[in-house]
C-alpha atoms as a PDB file:
ATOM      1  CA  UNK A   1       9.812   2.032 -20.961  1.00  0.00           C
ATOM      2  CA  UNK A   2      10.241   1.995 -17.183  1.00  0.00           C
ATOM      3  CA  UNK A   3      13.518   0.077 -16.181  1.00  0.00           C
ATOM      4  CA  UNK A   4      13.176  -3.200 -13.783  1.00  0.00           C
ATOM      5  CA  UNK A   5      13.915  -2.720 -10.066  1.00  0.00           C
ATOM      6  CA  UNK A   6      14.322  -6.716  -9.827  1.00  0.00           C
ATOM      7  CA  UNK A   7      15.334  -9.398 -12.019  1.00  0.00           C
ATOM      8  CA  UNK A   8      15.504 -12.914 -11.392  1.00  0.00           C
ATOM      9  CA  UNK A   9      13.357 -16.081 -11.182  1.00  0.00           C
ATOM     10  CA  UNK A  10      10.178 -17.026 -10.230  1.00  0.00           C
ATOM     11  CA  UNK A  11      10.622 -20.793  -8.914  1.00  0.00           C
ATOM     12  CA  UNK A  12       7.939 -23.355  -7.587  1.00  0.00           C
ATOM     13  CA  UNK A  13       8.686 -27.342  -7.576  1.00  0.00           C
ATOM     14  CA  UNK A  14      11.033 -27.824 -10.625  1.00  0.00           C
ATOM     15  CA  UNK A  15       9.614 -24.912 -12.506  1.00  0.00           C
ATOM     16  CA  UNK A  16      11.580 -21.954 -12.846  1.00  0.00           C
ATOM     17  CA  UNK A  17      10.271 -18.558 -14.872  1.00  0.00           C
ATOM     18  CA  UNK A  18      12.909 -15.309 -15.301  1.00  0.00           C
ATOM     19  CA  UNK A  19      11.117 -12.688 -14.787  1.00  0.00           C
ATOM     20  CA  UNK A  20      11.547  -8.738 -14.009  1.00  0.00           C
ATOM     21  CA  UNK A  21       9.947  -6.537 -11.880  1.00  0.00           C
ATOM     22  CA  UNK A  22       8.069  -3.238 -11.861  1.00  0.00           C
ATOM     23  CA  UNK A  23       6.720  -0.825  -9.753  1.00  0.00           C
ATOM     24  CA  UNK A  24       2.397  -0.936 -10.014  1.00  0.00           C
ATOM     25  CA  UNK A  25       1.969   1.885  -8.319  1.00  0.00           C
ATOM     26  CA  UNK A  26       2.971   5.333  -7.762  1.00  0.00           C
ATOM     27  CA  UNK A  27       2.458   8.068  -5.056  1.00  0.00           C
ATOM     28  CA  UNK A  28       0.620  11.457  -6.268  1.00  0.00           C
ATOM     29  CA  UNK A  29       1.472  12.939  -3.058  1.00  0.00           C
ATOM     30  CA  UNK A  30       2.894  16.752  -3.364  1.00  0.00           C
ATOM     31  CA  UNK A  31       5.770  17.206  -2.126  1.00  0.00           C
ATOM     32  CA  UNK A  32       6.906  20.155   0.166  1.00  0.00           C
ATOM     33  CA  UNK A  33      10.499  21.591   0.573  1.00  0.00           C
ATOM     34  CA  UNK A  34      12.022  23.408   3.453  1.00  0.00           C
ATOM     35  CA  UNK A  35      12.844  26.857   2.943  1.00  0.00           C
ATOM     36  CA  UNK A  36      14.132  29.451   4.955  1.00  0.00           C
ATOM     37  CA  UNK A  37      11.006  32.060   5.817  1.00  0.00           C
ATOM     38  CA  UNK A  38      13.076  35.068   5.015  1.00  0.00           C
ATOM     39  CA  UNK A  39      14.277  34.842   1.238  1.00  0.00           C
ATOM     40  CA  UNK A  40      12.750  31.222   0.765  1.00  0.00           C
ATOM     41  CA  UNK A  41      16.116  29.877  -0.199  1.00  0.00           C
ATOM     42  CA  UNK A  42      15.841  25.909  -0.202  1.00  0.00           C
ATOM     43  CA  UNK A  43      17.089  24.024   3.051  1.00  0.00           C
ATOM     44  CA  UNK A  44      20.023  21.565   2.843  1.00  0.00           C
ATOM     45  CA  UNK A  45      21.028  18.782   4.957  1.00  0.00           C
ATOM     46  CA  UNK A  46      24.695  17.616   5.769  1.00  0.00           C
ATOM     47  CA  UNK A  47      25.769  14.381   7.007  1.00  0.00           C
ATOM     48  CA  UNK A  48      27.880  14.886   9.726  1.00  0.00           C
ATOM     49  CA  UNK A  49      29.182  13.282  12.948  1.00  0.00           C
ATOM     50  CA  UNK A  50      26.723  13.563  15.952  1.00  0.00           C
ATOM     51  CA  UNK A  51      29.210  13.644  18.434  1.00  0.00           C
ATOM     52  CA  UNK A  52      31.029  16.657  17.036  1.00  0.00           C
ATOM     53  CA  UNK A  53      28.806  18.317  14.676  1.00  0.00           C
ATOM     54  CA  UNK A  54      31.417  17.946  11.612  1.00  0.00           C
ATOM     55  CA  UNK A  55      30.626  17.502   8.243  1.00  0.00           C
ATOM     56  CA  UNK A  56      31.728  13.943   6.784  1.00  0.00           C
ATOM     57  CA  UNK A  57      32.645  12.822   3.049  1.00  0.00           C
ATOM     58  CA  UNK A  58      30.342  10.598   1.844  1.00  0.00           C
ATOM     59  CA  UNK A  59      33.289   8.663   0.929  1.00  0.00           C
ATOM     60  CA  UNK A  60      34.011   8.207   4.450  1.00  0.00           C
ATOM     61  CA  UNK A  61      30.773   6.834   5.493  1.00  0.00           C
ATOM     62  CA  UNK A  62      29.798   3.013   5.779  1.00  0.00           C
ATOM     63  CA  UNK A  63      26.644   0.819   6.820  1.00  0.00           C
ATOM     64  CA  UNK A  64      26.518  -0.293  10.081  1.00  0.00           C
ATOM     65  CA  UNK A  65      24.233  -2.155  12.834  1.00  0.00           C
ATOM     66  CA  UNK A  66      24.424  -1.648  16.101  1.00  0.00           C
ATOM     67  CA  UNK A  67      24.181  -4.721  17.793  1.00  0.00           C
ATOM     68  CA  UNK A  68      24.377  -3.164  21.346  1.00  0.00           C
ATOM     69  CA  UNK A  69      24.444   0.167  23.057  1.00  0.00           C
ATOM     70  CA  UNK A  70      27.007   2.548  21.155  1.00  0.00           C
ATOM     71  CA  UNK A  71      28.704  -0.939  19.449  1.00  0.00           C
ATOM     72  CA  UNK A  72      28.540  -1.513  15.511  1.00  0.00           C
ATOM     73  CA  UNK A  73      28.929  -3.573  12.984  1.00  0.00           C
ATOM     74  CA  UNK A  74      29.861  -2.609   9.793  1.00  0.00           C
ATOM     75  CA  UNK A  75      28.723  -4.219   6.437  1.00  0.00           C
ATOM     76  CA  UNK A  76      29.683  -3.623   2.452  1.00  0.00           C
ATOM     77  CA  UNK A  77      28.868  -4.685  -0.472  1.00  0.00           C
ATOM     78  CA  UNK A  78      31.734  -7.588  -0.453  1.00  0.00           C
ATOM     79  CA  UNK A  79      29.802  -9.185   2.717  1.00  0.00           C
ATOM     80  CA  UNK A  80      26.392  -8.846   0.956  1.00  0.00           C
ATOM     81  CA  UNK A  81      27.824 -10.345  -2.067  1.00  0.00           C
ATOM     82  CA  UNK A  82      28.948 -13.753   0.277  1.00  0.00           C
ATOM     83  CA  UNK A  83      24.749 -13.688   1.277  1.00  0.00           C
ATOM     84  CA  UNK A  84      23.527 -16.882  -0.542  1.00  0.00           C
ATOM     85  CA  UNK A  85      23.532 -15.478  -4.428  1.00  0.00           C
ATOM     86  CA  UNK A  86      19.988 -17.976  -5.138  1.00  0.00           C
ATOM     87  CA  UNK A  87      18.482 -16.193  -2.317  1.00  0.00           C
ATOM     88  CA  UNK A  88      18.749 -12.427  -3.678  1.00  0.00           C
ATOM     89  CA  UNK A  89      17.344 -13.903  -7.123  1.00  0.00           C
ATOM     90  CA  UNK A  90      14.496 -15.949  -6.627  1.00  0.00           C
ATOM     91  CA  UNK A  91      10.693 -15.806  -5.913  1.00  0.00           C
ATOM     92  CA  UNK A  92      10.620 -18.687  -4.023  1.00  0.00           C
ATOM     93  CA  UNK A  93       7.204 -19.862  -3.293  1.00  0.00           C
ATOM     94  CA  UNK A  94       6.551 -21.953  -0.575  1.00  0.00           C
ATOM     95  CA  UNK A  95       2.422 -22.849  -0.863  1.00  0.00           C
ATOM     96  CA  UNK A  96      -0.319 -21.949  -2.546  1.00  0.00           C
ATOM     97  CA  UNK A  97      -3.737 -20.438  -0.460  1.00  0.00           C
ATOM     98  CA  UNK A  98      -6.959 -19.245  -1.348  1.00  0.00           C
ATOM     99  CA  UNK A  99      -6.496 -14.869  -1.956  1.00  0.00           C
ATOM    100  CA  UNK A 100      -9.610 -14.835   0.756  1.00  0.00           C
ATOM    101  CA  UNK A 101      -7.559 -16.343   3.484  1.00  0.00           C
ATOM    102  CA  UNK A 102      -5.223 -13.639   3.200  1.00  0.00           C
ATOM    103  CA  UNK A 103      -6.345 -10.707   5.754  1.00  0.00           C
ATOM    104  CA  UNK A 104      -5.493  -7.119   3.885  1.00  0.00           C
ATOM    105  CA  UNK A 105      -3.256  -5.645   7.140  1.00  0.00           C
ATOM    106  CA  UNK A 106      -0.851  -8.264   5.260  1.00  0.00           C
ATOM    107  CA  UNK A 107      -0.066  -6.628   2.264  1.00  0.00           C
ATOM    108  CA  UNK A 108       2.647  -4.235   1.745  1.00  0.00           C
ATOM    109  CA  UNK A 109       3.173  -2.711  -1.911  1.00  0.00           C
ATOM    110  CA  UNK A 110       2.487  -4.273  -5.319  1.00  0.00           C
ATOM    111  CA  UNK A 111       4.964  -5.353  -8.277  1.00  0.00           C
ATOM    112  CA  UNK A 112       4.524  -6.282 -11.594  1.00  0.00           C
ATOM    113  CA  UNK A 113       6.197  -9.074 -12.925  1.00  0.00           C
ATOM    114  CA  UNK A 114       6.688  -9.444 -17.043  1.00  0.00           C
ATOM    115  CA  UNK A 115       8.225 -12.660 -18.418  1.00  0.00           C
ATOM    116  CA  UNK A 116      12.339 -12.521 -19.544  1.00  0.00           C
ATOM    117  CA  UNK A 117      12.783 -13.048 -23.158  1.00  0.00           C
ATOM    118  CA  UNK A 118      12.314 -17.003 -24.035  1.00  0.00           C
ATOM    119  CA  UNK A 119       9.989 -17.112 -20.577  1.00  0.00           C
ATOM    120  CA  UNK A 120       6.715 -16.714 -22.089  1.00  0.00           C
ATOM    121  CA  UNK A 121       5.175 -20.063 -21.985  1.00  0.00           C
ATOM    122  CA  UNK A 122       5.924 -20.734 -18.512  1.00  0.00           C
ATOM    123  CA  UNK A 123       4.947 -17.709 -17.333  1.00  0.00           C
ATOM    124  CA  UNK A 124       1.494 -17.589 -19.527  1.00  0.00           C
ATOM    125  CA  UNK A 125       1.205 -21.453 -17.632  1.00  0.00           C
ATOM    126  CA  UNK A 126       1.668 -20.093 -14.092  1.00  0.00           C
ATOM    127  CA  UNK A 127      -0.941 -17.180 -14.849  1.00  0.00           C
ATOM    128  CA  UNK A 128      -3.318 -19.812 -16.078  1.00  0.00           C
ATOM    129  CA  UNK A 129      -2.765 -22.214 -13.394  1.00  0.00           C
ATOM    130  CA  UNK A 130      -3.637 -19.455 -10.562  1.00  0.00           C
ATOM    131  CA  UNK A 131      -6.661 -18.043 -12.751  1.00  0.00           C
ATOM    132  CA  UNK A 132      -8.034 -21.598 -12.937  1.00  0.00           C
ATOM    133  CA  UNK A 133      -7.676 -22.468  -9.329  1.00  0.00           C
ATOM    134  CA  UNK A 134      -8.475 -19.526  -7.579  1.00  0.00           C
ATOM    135  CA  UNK A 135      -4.978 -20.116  -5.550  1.00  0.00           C
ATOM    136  CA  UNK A 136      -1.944 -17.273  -4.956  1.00  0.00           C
ATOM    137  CA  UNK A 137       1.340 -18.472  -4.602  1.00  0.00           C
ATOM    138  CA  UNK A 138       3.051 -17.451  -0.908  1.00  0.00           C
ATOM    139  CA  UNK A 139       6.799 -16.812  -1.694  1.00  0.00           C
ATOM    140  CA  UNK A 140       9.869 -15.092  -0.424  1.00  0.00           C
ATOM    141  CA  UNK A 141      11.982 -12.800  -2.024  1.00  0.00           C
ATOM    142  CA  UNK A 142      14.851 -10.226  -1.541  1.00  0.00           C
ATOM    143  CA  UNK A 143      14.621  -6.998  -2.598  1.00  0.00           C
ATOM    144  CA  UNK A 144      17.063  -4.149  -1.700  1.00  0.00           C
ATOM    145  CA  UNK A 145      18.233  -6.453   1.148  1.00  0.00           C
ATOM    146  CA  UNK A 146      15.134  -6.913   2.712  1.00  0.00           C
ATOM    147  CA  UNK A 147      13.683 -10.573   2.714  1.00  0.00           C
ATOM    148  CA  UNK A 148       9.791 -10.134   2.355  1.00  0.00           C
ATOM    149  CA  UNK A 149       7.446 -12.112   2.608  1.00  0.00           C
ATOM    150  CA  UNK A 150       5.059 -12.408  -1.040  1.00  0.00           C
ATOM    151  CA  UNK A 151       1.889 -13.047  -2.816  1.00  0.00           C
ATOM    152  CA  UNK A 152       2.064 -13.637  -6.126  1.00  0.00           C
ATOM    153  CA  UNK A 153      -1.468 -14.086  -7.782  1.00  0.00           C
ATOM    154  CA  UNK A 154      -3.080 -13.264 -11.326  1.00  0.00           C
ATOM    155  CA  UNK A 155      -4.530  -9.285 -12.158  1.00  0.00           C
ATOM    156  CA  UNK A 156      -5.913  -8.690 -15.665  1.00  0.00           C
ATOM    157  CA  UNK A 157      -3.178 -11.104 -17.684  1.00  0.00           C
ATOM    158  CA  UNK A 158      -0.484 -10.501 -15.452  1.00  0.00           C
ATOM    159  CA  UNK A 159       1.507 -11.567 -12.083  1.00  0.00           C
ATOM    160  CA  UNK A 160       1.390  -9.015  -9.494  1.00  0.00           C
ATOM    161  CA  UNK A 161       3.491  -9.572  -6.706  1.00  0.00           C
ATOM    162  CA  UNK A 162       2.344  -7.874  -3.330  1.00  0.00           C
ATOM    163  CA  UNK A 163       4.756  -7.881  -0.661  1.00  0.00           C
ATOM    164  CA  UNK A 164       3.621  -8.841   3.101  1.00  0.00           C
ATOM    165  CA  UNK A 165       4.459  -8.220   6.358  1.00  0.00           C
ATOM    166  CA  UNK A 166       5.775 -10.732   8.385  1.00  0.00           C
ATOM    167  CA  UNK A 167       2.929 -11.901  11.207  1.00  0.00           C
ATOM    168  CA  UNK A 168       5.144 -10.569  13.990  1.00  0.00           C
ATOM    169  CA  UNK A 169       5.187  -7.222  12.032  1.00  0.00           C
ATOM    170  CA  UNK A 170       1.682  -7.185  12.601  1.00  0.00           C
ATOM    171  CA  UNK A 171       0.996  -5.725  15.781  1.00  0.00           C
ATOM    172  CA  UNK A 172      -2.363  -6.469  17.748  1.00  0.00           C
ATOM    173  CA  UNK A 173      -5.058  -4.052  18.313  1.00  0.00           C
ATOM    174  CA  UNK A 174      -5.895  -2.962  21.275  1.00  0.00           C
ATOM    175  CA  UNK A 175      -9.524  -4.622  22.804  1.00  0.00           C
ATOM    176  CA  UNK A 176     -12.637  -2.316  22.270  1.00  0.00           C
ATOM    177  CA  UNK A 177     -14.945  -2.570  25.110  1.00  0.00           C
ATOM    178  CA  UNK A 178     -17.109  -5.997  25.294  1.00  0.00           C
ATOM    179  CA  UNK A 179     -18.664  -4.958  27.706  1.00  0.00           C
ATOM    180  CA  UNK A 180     -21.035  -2.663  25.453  1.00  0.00           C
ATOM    181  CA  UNK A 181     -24.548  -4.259  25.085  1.00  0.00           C
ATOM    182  CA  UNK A 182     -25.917  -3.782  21.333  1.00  0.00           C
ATOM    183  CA  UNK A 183     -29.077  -4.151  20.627  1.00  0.00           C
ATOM    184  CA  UNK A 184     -31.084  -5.676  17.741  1.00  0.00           C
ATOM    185  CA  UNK A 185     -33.046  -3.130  16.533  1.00  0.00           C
ATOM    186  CA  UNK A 186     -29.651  -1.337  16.136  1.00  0.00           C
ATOM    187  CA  UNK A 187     -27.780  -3.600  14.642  1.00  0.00           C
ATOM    188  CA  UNK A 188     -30.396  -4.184  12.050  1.00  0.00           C
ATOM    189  CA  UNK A 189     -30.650  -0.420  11.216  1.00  0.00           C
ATOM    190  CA  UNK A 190     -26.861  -0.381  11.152  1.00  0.00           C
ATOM    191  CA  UNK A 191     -27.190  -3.682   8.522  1.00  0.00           C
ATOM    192  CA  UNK A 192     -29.497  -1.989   6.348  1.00  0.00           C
ATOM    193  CA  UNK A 193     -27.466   1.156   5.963  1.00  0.00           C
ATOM    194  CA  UNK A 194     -24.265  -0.690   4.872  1.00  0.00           C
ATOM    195  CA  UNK A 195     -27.229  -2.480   2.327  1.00  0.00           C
ATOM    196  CA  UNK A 196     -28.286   0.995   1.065  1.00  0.00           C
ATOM    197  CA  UNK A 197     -24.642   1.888   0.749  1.00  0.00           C
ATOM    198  CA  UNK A 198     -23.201  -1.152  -0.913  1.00  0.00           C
ATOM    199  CA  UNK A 199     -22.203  -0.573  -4.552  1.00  0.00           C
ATOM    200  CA  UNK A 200     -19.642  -2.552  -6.818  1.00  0.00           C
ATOM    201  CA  UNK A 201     -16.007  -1.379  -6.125  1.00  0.00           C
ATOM    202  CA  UNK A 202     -14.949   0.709  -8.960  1.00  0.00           C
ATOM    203  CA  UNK A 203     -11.670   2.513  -8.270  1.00  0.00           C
ATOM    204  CA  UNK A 204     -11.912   5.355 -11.051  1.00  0.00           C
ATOM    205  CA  UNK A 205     -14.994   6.250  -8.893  1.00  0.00           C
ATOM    206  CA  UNK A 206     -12.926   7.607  -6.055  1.00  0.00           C
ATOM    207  CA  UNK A 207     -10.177  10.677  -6.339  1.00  0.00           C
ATOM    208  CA  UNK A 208      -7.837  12.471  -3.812  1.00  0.00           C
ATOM    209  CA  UNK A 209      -9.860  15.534  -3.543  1.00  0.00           C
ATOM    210  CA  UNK A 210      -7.731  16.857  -0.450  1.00  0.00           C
ATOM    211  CA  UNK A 211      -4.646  16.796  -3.507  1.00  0.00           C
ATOM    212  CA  UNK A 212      -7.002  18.744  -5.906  1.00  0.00           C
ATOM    213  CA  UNK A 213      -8.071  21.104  -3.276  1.00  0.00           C
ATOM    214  CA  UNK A 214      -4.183  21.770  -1.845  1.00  0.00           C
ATOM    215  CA  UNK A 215      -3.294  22.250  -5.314  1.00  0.00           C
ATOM    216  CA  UNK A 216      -5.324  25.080  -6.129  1.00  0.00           C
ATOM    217  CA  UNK A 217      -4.809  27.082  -3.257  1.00  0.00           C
ATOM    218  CA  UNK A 218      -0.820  26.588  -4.445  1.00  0.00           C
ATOM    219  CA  UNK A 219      -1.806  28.126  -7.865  1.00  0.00           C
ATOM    220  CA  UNK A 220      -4.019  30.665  -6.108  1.00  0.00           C
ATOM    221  CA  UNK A 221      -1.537  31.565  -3.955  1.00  0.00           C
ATOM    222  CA  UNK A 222       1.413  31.516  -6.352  1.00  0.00           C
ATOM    223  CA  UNK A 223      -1.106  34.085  -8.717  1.00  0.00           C
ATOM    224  CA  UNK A 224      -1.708  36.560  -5.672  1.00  0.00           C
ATOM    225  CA  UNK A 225      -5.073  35.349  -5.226  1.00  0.00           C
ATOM    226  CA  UNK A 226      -7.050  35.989  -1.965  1.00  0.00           C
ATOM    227  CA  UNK A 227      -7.695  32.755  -0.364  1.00  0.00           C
ATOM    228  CA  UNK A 228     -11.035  31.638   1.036  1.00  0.00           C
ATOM    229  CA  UNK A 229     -11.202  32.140   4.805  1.00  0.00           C
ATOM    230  CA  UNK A 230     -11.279  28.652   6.293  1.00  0.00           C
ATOM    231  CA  UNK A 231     -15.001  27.686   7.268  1.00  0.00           C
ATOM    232  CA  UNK A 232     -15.732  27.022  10.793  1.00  0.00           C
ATOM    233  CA  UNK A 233     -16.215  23.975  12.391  1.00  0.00           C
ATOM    234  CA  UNK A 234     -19.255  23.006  13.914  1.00  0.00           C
ATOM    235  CA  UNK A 235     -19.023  21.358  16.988  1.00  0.00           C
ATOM    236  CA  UNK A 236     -19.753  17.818  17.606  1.00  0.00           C
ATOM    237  CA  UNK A 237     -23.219  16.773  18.892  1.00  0.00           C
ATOM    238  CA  UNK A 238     -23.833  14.281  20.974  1.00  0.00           C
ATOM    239  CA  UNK A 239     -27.065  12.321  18.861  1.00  0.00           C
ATOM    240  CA  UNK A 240     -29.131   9.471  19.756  1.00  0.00           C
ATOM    241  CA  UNK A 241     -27.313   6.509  17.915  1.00  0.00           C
ATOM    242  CA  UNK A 242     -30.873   4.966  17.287  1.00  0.00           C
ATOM    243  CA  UNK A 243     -32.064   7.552  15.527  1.00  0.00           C
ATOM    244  CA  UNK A 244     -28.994   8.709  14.054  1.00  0.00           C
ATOM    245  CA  UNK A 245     -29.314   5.310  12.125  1.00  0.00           C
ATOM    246  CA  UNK A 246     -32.961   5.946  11.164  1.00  0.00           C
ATOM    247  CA  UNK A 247     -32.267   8.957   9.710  1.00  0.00           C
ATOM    248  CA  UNK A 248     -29.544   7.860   7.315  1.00  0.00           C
ATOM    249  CA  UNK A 249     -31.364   5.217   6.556  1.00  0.00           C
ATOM    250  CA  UNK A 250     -34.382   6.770   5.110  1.00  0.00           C
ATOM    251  CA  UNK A 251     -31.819   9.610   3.076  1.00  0.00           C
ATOM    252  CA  UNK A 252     -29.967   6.134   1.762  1.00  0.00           C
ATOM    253  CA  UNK A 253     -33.327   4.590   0.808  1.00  0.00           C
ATOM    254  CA  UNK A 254     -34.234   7.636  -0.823  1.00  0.00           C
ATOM    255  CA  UNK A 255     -30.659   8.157  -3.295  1.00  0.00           C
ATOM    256  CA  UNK A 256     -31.192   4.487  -4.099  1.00  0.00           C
ATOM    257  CA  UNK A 257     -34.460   4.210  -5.214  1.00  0.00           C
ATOM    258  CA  UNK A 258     -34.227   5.909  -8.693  1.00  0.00           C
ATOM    259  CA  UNK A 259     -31.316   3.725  -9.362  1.00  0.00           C
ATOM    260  CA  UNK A 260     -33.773   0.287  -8.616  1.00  0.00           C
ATOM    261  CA  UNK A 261     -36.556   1.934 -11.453  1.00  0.00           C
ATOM    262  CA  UNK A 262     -34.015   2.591 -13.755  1.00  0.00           C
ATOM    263  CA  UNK A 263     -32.624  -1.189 -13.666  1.00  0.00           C
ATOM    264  CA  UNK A 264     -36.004  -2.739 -13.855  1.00  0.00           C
ATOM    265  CA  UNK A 265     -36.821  -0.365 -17.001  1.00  0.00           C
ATOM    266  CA  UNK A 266     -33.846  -1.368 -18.536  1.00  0.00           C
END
């Protein structure tokens, strides 16, 4: 069973649930080491002073901030320990907002979080609560000293805590032109081609095929293999957007039709 990253207590009005938290997802992303090109020895790293180039203990190193130009602060676990104890242990939520007023560039990474022993009810009555209402709880919590900012809302049975950035994390985009005049024979192509390509969201539809491909070149290579020579790339035409639009349109209509038979057969 995987261990908890978290424990503590999920607390809203005069309700408190002890819970623990989980990691929900994990990253499938191969991982590539250094080596050095002549014997392909592995590639370490020291720690050492960047003033002087010399290796330090890890003993002798602390945790500092430097709070102006070449002047730290130093901070251990004693001073972390005299941080407000409530704070490092609760899910603290502060209000409770429709999941649809919650732009996506918000969220962070997603926890699970599984009732303490003796926390069941409580926790089955929170789950409940948010299913019925429609509402996510906005909290705060401290993890790895880090306060983030939280949404904790209802997935198949369970609470799943997302963490957020803050809104001055967020940074603003920069202004495409305005100045570019659509027009509406365009923009109702362009509407009917995200209609031809709309489909329920089902995420076992969709696999990292760049992964699958990487990986077997790796075991190709690693057998002796010849590899493919890369394909060239065509270069870029410059298209009329107009009928650019058409054109997918009437390969979209095409791909869907069979699909609209075989529902009205059914």
């Amino acid at each position: 069973m995987a261990r908890p990253i978290w424990s503590g207590t999920i607390s809203f009005g005069l309700v408190s649930v002890p819970v623990r938290m989980f990691s929900a997802t994990e990253s499938k992303e191969l991982r590539f080491h250094f080596l050095d090109k002549h014997d392909l020895q592995p590639i370490g790293y020291e720690k050492v002073r960047r003033d002087t180039g010399k290796h330090v203990d890890p003993d002798d190193i602390v945790r500092g901030f430097e709070v102006e130009k070449g002047r730290y602060v130093t901070l251990d676990d004693e001073d972390l320990d005299r941080l407000d104890i409530e704070l490092t242990k609760t899910i603290d939520i502060c209000d409770f907002v429709d999941l649809d007023e919650i732009d996506p560039i918000y969220f962070r990474k997603a926890y699970y979080l599984a009732p303490q022993e003796g926390a069941e009810k409580p926790y089955r009555l929170l789950v409940r609560a948010l299913e019925e209402t429609g509402k996510v709880g906005i909290a705060k919590v401290v993890i790895r000293n880090k306060q983030h900012l939280a949404a904790l809302r209802p997935w198949n049975g369970v609470l799943v805590l997302e963490t957020m950035y803050y809104a001055d994390e967020v940074r603003q985009p920069e202004q495409a032109d305005g100045k570019v005049r659509l027009q509406k024979p365009e923009v109702e192509m362009a509407k009917s081609l995200v209609e031809n390509l709309s489909e329920s969201f089902d995420p076992e539809k969709y696999d990292d095929t760049y992964r699958k491909e990487l990986l077997d070149l790796l075991r190709a290579k690693a057998k002796g293999k010849a590899l493919p020579e890369p394909e060239p790339q065509e270069e870029g035409e410059v298209v009329d957007l107009m009928s650019a639009l058409r054109e997918s349109v009437e390969r979209t209509q095409k791909k869907s039709r069979p699909r609209s038979r075989a529902k009205k057969a059914s």
